[in-house]
C-alpha atoms as a PDB file:
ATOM      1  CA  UNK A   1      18.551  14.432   8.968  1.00  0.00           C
ATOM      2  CA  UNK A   2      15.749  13.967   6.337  1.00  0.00           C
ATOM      3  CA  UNK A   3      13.176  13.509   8.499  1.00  0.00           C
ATOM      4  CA  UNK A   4      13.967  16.807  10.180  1.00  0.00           C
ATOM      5  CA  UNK A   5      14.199  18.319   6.607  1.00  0.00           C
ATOM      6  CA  UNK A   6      10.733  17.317   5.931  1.00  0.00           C
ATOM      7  CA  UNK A   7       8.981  18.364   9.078  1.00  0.00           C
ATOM      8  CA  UNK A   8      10.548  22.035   8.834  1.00  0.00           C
ATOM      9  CA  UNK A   9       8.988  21.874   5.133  1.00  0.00           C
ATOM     10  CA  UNK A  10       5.552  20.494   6.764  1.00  0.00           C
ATOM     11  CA  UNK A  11       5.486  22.956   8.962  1.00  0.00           C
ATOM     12  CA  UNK A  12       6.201  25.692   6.513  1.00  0.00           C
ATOM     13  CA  UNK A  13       3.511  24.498   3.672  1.00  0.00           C
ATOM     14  CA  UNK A  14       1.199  24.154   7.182  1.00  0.00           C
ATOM     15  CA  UNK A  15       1.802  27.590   7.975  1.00  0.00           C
ATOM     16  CA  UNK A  16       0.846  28.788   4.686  1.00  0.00           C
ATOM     17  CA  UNK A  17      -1.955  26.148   4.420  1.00  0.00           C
ATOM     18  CA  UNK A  18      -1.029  25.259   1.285  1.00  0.00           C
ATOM     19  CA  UNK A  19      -0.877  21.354   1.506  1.00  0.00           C
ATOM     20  CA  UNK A  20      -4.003  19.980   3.447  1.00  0.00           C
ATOM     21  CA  UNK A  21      -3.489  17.869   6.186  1.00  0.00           C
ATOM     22  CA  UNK A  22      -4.469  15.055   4.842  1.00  0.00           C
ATOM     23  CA  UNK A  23      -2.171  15.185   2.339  1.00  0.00           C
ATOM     24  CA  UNK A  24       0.650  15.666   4.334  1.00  0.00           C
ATOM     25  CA  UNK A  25      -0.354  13.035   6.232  1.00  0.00           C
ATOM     26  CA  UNK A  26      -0.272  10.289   3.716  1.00  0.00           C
ATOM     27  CA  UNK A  27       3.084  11.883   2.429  1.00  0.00           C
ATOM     28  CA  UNK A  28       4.822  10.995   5.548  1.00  0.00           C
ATOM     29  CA  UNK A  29       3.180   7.340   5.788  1.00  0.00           C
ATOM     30  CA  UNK A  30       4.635   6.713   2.189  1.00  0.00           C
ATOM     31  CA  UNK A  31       7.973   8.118   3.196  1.00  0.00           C
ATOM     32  CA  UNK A  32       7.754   5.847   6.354  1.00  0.00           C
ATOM     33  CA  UNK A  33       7.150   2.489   3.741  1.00  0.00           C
ATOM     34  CA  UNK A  34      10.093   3.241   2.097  1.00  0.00           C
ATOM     35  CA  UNK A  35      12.559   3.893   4.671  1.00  0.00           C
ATOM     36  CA  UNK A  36      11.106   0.419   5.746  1.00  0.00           C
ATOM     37  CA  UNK A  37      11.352  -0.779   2.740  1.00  0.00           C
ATOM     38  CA  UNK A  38      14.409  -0.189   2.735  1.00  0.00           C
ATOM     39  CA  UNK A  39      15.499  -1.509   5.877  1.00  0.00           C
ATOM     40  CA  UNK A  40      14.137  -4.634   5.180  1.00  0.00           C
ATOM     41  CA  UNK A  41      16.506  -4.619   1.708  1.00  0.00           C
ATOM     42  CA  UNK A  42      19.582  -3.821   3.864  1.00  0.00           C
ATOM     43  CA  UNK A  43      18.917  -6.549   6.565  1.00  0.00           C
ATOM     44  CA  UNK A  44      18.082  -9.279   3.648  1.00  0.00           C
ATOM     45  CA  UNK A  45      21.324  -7.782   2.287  1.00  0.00           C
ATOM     46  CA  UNK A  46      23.318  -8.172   4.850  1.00  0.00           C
ATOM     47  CA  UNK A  47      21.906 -11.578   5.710  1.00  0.00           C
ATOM     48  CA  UNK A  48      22.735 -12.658   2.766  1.00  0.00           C
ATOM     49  CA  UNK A  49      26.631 -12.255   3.527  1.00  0.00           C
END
């Protein structure tokens, strides 16, 4: 659901060429880390138990 969220807002701010690409681009890799990131805490977590 918050991927799709963010894509409809990349594709707005694309539109309007407000954000360069390259910009956007590294946005979405950093979001990527962090969902991993956080997978990786959840699996430990869960391990754990």
């Amino acid at each position: 659901m918050m991927r799709r969220k963010f894509f409809l807002m990349l594709k707005k701010n694309f539109k309007m060429k407000k954000i360069p690409f390259e910009m956007l681009l590294k946005i979405y890799i950093m979001m990527k880390q962090k969902m991993l990131v956080l997978k990786v805490k959840k699996n430990i977590v869960t391990k754990m138990r």
